[in-house]
N, C-alpha and C. Protein backbone atom coordinates (compact mmCIF):
# COMPACT_ATOMS: atom_id res chain seq x y z
N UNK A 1 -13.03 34.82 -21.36
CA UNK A 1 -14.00 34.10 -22.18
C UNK A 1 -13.79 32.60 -22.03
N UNK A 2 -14.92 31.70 -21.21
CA UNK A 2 -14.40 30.39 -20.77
C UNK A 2 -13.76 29.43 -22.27
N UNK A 3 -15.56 29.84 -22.98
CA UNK A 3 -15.41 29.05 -24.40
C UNK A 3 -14.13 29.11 -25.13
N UNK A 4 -13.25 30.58 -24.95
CA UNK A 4 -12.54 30.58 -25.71
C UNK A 4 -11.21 29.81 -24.96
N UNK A 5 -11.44 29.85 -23.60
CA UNK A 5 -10.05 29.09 -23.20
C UNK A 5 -10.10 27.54 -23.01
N UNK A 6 -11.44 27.29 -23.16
CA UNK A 6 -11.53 25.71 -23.35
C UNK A 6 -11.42 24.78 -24.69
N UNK A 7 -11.52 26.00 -25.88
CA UNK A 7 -11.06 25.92 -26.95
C UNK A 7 -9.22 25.41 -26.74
N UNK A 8 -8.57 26.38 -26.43
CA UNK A 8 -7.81 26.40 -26.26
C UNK A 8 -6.64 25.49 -25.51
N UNK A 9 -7.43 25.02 -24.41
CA UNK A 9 -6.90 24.35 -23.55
C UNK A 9 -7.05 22.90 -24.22
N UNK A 10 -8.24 22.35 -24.41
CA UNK A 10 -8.24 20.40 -24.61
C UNK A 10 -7.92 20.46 -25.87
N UNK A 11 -6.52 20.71 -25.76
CA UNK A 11 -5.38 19.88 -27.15
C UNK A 11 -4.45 18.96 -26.82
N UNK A 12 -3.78 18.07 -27.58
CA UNK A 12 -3.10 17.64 -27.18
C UNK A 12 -1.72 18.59 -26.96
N UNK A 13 -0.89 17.46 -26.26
CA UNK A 13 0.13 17.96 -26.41
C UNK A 13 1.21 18.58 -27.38
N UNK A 14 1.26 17.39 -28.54
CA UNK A 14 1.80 18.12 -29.97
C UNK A 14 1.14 19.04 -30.44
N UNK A 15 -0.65 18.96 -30.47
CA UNK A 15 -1.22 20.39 -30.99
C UNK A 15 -0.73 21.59 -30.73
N UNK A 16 -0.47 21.60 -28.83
CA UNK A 16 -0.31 22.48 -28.36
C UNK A 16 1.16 23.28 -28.72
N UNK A 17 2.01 22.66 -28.63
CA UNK A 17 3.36 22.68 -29.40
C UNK A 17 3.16 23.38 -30.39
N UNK A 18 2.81 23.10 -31.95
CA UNK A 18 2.45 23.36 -32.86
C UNK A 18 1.89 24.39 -32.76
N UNK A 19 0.70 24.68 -31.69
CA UNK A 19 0.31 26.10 -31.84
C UNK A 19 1.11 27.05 -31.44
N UNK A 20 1.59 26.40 -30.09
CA UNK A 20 3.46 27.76 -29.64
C UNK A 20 4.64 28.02 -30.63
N UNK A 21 4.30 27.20 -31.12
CA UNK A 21 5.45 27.43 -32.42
C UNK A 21 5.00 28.22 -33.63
N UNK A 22 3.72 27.98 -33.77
CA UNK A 22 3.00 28.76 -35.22
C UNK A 22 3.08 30.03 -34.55
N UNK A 23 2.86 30.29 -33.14
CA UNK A 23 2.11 32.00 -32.96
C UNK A 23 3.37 32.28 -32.81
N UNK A 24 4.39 31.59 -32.47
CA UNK A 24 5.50 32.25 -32.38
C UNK A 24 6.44 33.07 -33.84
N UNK A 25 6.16 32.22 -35.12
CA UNK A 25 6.17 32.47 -36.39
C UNK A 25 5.23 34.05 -36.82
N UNK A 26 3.80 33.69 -36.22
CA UNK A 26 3.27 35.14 -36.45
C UNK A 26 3.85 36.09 -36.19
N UNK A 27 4.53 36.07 -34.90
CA UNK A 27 5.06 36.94 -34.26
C UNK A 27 6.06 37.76 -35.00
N UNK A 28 6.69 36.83 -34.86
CA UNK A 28 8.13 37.48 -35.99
C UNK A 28 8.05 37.53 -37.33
N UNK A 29 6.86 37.02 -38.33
CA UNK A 29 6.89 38.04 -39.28
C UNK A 29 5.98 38.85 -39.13
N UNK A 30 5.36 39.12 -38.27
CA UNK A 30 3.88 40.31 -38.78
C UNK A 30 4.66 41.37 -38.84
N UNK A 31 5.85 41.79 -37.94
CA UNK A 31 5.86 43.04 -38.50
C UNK A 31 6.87 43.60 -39.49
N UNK A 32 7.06 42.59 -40.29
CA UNK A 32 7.72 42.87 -42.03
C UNK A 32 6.07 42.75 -42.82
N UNK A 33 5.24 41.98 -42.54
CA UNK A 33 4.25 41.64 -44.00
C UNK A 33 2.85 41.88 -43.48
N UNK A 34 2.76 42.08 -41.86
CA UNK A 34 1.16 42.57 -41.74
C UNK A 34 0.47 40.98 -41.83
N UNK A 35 0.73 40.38 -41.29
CA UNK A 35 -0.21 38.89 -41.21
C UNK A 35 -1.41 39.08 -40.70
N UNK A 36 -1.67 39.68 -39.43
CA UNK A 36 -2.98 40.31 -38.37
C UNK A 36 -2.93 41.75 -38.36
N UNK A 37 -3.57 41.96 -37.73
CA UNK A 37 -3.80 43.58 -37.79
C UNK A 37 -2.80 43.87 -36.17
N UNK A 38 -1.80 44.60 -36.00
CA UNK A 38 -1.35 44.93 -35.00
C UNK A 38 -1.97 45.18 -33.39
N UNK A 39 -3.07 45.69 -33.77
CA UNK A 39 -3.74 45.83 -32.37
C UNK A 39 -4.59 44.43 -32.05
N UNK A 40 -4.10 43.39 -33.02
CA UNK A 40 -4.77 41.78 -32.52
C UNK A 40 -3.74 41.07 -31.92
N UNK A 41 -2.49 41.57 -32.20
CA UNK A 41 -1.12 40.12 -32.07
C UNK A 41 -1.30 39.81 -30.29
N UNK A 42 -1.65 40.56 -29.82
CA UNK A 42 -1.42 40.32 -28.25
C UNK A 42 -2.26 39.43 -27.77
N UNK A 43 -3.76 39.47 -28.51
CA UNK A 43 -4.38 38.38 -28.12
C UNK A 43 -4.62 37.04 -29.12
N UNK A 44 -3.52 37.04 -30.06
CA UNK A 44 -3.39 36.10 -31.18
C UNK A 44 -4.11 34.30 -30.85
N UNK A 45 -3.46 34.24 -29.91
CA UNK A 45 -4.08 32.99 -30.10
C UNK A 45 -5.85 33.00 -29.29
N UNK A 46 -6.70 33.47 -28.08
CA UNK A 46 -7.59 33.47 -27.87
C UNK A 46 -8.47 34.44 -28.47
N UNK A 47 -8.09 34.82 -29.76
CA UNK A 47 -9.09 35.16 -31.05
C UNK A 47 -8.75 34.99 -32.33
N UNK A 48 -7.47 34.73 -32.83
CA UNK A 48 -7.42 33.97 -33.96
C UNK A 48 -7.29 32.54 -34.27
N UNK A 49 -6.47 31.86 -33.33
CA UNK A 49 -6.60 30.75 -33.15
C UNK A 49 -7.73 29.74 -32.65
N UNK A 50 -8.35 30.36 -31.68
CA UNK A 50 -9.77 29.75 -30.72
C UNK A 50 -10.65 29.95 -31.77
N UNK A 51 -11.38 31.41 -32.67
CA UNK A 51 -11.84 31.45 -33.72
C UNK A 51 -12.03 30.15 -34.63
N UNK A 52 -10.34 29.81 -34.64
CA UNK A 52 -10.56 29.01 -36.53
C UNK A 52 -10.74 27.36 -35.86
N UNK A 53 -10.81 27.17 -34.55
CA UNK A 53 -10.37 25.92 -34.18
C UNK A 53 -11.33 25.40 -34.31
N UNK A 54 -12.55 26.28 -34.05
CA UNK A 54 -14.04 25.72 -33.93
C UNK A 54 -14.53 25.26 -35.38
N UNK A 55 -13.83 25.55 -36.65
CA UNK A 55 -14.34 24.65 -37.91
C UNK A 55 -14.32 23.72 -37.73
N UNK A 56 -13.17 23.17 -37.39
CA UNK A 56 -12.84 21.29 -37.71
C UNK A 56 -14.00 20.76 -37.32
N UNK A 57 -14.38 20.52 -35.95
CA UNK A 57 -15.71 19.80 -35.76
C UNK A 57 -16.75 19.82 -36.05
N UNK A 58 -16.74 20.81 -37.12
CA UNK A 58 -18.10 20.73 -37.71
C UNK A 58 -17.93 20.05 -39.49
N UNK A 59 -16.69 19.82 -39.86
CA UNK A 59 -16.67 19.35 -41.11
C UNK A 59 -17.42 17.60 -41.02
N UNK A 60 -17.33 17.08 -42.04
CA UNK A 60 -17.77 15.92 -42.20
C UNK A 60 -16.81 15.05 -41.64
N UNK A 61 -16.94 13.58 -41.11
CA UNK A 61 -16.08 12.74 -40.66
C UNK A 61 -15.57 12.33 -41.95
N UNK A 62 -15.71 11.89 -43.08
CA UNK A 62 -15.57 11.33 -43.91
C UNK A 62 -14.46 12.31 -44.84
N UNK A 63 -13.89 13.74 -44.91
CA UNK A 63 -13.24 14.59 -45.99
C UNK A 63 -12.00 13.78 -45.62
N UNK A 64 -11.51 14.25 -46.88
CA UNK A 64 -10.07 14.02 -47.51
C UNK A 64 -9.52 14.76 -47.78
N UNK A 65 -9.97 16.12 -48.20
CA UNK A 65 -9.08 17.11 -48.89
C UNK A 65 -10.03 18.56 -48.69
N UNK A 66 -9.19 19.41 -47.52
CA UNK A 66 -9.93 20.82 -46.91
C UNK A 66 -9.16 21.72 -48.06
N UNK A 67 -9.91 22.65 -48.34
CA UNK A 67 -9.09 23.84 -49.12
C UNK A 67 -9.48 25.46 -48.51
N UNK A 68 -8.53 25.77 -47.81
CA UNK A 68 -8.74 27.38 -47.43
C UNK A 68 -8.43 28.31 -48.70
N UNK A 69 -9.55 29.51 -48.61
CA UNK A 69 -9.34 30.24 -49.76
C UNK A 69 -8.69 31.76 -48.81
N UNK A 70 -8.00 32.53 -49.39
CA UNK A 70 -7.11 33.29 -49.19
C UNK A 70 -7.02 33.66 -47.94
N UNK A 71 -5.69 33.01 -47.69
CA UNK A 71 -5.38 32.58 -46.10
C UNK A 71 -5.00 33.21 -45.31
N UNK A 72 -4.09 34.03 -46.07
CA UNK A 72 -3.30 35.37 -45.14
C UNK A 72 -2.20 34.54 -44.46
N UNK A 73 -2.82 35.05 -43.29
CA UNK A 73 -1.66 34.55 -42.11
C UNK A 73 -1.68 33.12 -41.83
N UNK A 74 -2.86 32.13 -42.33
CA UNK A 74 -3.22 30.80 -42.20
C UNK A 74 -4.13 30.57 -41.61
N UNK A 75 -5.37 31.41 -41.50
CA UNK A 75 -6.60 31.55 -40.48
C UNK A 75 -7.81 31.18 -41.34
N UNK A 76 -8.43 30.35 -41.71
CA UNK A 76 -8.68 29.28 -40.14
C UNK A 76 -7.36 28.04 -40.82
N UNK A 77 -6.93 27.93 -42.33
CA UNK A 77 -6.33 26.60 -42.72
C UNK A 77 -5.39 25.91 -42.24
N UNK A 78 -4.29 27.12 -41.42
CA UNK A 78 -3.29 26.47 -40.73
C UNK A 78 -3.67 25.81 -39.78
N UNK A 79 -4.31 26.37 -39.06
CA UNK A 79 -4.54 25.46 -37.87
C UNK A 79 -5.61 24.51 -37.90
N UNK A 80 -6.81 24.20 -38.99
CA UNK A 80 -6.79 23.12 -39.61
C UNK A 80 -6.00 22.10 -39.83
N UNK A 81 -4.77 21.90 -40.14
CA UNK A 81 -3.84 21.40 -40.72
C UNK A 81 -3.33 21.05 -39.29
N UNK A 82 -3.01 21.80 -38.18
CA UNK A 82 -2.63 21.60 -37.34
C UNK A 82 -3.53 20.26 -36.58
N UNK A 83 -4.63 20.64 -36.81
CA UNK A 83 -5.84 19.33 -35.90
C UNK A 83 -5.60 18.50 -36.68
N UNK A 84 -5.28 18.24 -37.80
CA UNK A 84 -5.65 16.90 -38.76
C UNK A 84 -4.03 16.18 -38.70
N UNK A 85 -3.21 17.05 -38.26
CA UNK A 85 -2.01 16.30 -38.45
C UNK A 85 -1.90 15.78 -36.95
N UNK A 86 -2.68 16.05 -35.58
CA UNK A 86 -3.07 15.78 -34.43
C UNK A 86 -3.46 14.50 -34.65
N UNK A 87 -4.53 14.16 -35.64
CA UNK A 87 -5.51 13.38 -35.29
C UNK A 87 -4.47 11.98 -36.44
N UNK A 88 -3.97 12.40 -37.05
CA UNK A 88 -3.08 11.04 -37.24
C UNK A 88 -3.59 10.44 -38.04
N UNK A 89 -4.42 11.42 -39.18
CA UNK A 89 -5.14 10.83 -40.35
C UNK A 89 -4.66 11.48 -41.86
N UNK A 90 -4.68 10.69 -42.86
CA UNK A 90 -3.87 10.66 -44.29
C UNK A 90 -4.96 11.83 -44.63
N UNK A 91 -4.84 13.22 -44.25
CA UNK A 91 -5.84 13.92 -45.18
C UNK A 91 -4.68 15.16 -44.97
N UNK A 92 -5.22 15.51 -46.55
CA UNK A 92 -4.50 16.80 -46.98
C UNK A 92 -5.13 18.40 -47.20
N UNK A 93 -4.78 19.39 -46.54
CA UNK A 93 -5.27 20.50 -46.51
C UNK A 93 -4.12 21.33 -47.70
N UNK A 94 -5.04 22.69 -48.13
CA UNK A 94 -4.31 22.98 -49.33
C UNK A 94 -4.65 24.66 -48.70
N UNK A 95 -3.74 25.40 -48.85
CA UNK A 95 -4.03 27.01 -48.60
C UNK A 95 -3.53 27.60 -49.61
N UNK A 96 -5.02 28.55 -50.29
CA UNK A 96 -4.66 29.55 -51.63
C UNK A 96 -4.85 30.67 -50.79
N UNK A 97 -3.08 31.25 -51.63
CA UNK A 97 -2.85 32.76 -51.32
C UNK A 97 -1.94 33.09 -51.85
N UNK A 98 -2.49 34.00 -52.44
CA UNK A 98 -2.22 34.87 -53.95
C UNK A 98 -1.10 36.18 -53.66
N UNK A 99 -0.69 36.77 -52.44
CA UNK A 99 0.25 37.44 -51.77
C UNK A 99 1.48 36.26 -51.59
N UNK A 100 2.92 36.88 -52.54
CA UNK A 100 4.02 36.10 -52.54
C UNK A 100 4.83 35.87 -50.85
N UNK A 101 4.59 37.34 -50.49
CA UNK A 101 5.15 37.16 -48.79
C UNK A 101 4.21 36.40 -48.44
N UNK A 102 3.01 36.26 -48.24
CA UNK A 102 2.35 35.71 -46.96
C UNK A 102 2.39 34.12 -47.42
N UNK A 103 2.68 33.93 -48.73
CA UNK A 103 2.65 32.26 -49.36
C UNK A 103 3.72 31.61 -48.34
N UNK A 104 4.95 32.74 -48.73
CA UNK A 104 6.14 32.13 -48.20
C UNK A 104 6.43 31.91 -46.74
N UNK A 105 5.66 33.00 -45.96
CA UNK A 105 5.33 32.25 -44.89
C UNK A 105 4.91 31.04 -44.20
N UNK A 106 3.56 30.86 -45.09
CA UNK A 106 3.02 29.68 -44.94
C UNK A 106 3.60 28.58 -44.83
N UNK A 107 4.40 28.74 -45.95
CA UNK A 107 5.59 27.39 -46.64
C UNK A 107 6.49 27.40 -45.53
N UNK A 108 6.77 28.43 -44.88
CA UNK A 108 8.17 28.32 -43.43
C UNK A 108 7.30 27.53 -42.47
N UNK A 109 6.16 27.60 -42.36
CA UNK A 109 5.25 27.49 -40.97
C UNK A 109 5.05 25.83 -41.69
N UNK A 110 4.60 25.71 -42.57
CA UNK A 110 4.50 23.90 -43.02
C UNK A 110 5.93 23.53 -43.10
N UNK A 111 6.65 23.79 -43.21
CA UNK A 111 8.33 23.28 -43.00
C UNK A 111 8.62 23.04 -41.80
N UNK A 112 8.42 23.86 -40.76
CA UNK A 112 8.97 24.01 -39.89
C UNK A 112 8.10 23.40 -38.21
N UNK A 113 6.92 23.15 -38.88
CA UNK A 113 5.56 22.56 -37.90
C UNK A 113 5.92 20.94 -38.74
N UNK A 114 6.25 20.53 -39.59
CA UNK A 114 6.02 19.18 -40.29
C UNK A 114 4.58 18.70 -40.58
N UNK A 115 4.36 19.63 -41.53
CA UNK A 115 3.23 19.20 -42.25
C UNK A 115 2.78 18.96 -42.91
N UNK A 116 3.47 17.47 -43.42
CA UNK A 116 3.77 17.06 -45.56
C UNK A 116 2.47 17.17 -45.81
N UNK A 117 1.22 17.01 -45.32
CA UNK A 117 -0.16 16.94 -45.95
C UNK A 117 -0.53 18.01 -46.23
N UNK A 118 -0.09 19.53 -46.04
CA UNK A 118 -0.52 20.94 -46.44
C UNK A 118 0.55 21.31 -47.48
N UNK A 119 -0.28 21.89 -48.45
CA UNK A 119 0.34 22.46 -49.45
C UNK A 119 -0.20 23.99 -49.98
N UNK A 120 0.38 24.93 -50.05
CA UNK A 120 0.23 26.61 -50.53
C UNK A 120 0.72 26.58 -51.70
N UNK A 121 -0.40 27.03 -52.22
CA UNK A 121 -1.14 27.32 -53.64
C UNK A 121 -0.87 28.76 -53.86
N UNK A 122 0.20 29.87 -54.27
CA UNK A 122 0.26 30.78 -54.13
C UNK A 122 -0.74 31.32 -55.70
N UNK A 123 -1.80 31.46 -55.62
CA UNK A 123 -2.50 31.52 -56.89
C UNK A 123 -3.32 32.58 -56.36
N UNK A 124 -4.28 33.27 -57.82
CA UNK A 124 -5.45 33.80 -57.34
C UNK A 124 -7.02 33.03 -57.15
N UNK A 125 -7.61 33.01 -56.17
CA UNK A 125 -8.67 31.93 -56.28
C UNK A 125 -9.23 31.58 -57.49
N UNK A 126 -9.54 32.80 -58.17
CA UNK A 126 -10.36 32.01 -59.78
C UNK A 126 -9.66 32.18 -60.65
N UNK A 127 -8.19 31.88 -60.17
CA UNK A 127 -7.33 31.30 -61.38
C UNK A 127 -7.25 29.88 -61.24
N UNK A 128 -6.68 29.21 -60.10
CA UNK A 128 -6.13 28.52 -59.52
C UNK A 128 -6.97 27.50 -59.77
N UNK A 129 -6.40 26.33 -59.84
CA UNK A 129 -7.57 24.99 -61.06
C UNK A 129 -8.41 24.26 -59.80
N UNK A 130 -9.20 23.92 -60.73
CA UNK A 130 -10.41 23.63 -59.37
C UNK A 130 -10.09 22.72 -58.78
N UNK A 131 -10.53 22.83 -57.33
CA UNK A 131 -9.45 21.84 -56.55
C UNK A 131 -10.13 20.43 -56.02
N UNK A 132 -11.47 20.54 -56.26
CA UNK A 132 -12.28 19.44 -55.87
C UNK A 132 -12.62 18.97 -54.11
N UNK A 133 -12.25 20.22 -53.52
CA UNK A 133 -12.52 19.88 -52.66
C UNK A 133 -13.90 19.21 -51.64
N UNK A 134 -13.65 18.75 -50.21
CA UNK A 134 -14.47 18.33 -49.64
C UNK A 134 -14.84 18.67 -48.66
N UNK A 135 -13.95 20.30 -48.25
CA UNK A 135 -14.65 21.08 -47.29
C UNK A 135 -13.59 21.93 -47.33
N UNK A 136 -14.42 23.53 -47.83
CA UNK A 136 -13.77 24.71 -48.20
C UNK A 136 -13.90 25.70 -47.00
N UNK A 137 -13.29 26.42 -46.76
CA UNK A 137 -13.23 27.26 -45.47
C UNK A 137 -12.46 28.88 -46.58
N UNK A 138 -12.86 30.17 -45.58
CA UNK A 138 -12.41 31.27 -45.73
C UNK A 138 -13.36 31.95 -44.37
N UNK A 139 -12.11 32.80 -43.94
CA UNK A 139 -12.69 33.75 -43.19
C UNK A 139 -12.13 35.23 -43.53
N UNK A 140 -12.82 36.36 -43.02
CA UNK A 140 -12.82 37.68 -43.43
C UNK A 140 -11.53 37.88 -44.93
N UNK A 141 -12.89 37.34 -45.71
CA UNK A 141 -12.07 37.05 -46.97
C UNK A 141 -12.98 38.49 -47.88
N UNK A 142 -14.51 37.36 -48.24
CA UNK A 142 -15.24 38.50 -49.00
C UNK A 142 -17.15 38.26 -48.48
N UNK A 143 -17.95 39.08 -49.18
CA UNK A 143 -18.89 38.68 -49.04
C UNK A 143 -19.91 37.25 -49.51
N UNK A 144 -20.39 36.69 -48.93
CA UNK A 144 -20.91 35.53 -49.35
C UNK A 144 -21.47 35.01 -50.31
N UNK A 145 -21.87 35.93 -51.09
CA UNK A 145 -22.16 35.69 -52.44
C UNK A 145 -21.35 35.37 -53.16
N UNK A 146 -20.28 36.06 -53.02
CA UNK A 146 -19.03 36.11 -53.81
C UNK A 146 -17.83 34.93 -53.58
N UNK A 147 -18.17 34.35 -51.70
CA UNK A 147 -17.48 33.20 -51.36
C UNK A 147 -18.30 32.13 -51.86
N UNK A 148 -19.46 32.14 -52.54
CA UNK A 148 -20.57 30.68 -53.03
C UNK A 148 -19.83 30.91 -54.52
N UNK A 149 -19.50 31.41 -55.13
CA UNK A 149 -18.90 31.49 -56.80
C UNK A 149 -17.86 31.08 -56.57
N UNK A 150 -16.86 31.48 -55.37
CA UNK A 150 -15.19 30.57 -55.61
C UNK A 150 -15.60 28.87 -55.57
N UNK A 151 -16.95 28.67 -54.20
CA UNK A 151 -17.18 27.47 -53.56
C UNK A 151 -17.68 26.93 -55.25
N UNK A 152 -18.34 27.02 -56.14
CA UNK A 152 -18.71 26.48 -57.23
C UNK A 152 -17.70 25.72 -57.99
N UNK A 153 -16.67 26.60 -57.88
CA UNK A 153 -15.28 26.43 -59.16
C UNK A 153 -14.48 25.11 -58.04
N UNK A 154 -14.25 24.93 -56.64
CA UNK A 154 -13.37 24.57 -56.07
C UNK A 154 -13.78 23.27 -54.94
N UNK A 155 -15.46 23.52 -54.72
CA UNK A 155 -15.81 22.17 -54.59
C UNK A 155 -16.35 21.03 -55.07
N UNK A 156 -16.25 19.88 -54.28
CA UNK A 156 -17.28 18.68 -54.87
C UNK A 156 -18.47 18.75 -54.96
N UNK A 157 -18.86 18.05 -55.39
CA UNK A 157 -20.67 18.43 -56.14
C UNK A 157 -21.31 18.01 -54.78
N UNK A 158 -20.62 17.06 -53.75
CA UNK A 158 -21.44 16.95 -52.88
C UNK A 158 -20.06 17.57 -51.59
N UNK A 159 -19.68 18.70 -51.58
CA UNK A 159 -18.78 19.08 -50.50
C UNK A 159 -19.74 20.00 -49.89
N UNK A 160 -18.91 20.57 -48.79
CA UNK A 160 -19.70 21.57 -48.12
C UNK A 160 -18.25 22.78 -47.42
N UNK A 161 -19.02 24.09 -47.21
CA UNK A 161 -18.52 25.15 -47.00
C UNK A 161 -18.61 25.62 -45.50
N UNK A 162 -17.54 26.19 -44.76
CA UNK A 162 -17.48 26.75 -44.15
C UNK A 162 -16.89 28.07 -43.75
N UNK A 163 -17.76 28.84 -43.07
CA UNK A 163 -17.63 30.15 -42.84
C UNK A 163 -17.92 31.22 -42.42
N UNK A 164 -17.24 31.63 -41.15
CA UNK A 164 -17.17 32.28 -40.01
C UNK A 164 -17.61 33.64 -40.60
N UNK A 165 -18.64 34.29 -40.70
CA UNK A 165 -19.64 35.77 -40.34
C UNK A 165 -19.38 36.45 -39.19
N UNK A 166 -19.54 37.56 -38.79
CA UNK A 166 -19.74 38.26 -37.99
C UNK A 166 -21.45 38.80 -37.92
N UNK A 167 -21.37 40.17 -37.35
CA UNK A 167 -22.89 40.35 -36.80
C UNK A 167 -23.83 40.49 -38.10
N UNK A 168 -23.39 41.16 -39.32
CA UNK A 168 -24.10 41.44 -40.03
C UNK A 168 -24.46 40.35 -41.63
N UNK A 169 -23.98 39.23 -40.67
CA UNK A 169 -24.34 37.64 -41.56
C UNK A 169 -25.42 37.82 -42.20
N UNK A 170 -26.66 38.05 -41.48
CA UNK A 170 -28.22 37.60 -41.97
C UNK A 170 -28.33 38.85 -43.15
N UNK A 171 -27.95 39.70 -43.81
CA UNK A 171 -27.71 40.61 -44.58
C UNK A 171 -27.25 40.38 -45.80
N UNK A 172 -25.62 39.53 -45.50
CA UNK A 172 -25.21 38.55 -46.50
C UNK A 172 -25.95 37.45 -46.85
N UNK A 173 -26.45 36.87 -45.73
CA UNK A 173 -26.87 35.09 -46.35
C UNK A 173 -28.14 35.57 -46.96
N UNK A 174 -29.38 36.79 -46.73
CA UNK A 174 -30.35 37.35 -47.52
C UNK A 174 -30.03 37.53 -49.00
N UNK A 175 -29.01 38.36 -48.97
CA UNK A 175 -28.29 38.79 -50.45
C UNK A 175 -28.02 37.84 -51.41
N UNK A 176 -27.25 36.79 -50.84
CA UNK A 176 -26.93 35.25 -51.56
C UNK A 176 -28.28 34.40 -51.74
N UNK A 177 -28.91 34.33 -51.25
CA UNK A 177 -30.30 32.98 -51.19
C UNK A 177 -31.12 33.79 -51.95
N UNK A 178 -30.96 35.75 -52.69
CA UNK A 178 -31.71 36.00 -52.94
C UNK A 178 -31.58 35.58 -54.85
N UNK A 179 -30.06 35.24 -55.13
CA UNK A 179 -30.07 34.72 -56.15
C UNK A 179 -29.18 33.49 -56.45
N UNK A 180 -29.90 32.63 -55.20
CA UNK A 180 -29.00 31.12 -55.70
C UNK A 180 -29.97 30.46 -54.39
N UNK A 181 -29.88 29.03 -55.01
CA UNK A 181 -30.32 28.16 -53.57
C UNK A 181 -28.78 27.62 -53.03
N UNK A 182 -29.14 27.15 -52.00
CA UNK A 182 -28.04 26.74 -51.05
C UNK A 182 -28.38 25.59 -49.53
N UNK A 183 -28.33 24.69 -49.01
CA UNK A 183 -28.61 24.82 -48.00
C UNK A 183 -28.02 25.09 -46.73
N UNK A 184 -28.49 25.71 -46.03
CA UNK A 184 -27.16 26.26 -44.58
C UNK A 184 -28.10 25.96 -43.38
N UNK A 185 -26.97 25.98 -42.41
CA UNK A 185 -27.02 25.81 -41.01
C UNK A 185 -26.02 27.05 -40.88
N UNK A 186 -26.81 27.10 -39.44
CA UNK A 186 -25.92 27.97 -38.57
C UNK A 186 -25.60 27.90 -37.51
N UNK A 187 -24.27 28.40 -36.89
CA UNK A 187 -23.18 27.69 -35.81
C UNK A 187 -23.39 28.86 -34.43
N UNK A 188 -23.98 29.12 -33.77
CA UNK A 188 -23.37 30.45 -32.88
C UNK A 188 -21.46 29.94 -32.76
N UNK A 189 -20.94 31.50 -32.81
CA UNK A 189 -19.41 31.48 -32.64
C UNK A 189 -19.55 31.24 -30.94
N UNK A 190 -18.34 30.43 -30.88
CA UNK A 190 -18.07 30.38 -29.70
C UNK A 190 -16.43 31.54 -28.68
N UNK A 191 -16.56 32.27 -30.05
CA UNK A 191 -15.81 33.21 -29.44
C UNK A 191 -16.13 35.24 -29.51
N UNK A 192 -17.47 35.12 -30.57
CA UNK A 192 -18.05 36.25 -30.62
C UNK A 192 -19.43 35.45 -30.23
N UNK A 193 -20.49 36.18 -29.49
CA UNK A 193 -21.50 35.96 -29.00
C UNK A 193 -22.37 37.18 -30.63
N UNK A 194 -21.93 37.70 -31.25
CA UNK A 194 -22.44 38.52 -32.24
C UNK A 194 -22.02 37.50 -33.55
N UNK A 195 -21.57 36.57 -33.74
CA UNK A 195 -20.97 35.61 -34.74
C UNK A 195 -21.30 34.16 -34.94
N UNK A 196 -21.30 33.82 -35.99
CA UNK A 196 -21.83 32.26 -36.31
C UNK A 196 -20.77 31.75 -37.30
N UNK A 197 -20.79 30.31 -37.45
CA UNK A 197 -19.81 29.94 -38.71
C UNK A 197 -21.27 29.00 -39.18
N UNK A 198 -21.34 29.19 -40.99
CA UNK A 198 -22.07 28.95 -41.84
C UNK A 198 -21.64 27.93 -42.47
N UNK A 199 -22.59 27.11 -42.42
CA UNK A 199 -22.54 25.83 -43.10
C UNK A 199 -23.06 25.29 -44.16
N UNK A 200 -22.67 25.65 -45.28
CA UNK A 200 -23.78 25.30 -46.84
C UNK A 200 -23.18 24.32 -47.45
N UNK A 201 -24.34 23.56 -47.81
CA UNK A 201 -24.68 22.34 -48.92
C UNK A 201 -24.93 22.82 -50.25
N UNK A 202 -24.95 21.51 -51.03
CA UNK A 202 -25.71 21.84 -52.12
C UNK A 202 -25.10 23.20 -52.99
N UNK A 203 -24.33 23.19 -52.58
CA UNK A 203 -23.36 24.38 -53.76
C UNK A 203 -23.17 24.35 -55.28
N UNK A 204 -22.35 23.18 -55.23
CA UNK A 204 -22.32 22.67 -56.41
C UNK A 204 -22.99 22.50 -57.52
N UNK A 205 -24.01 22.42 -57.87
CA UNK A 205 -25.35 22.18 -57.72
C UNK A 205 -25.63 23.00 -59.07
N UNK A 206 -26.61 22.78 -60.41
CA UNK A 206 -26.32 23.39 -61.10
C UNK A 206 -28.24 23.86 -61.15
């Protein structure tokens, strides 16, 4: 898959680091806590990593503060965190996840990558105090209706959302627009040709 190895390939050098070192972390805990699904670890980084890489460039130039909602293994937020600590800019990413093993992971992988600007929120999303963010991300979390109610509690009145669908998106985004406005764009994935990452405005919004 070219897209996915050109994803892959134009990083820098510390990115790249950072990413040999994070998948190397997956590695050795998935199989105490289940981070990925076993029949994915082999191709970990040219579908979980290439996957989440493609958010960043679509957020706003202007955020300050990304918030991933239940992260798991750190998909897409870690490696969020990974581009922004690349790019050599004062912005802070925050990952909620409500599983005590997979928190503590997280916390080894920001220790151990140096990444004072990320912080794990081991909370449940609609416990966890609203975070004000300025660009929220979750992937194969929940359905979209249900990811626009966390996006209410946790973004800025003028933030925006992102989030990676698979084939049966237009089903969800029907279901949601059928009882809320929103405005969205849509991304073709550049690593599923059946996939898009969704882009909504106007969330906040009462």
């Amino acid at each position: 898959m070219k897209a996915t190895d050109d994803c892959m390939q134009n990083v820098s050098r510390e990115t790249s680091d950072r990413l040999h070192a994070y998948a190397a972390l997956v590695r050795k805990w998935n199989p105490a806590i289940n981070l990925v699904a076993p029949s994915t670890l082999d191709e970990l980084e040219t579908r979980h990593f290439a996957d989440s890489m493609q958010l960043y460039p679509l957020a706003p130039a202007s955020w300050h503060h990304w918030v991933d909602l239940g992260s798991g293994g750190g998909f897409p937020g870690m490696i969020v965190a990974i581009q922004a600590a690349d790019a050599g800019e004062s912005r802070r990413v925050t990952l909620i996840e409500s599983d005590r093993r997979k928190a503590a992971f997280l916390s080894t992988v920001v220790r151990e990558l140096s990444l004072p600007q990320t912080a794990i929120l081991p909370q449940r999303i609609e416990s966890a105090p609203p975070q004000g963010a300025d660009v929220l991300s979750a992937r194969a979390l929940a359905p979209l209706s249900q990811l626009i109610g966390y996006a209410r509690r946790h973004l800025r009145p003028d933030g925006i959302a992102l989030f990676p669908k698979g084939a049966r998106y237009r089903e969800e985004l029907d279901a949601a627009l059928a009882s809320t406005a929103v405005d969205v764009q849509d991304f073709p994935s550049k690593t599923d040709p059946q996939a898009v990452i969704l882009k909504l405005g106007g969330i906040a919004r009462v």
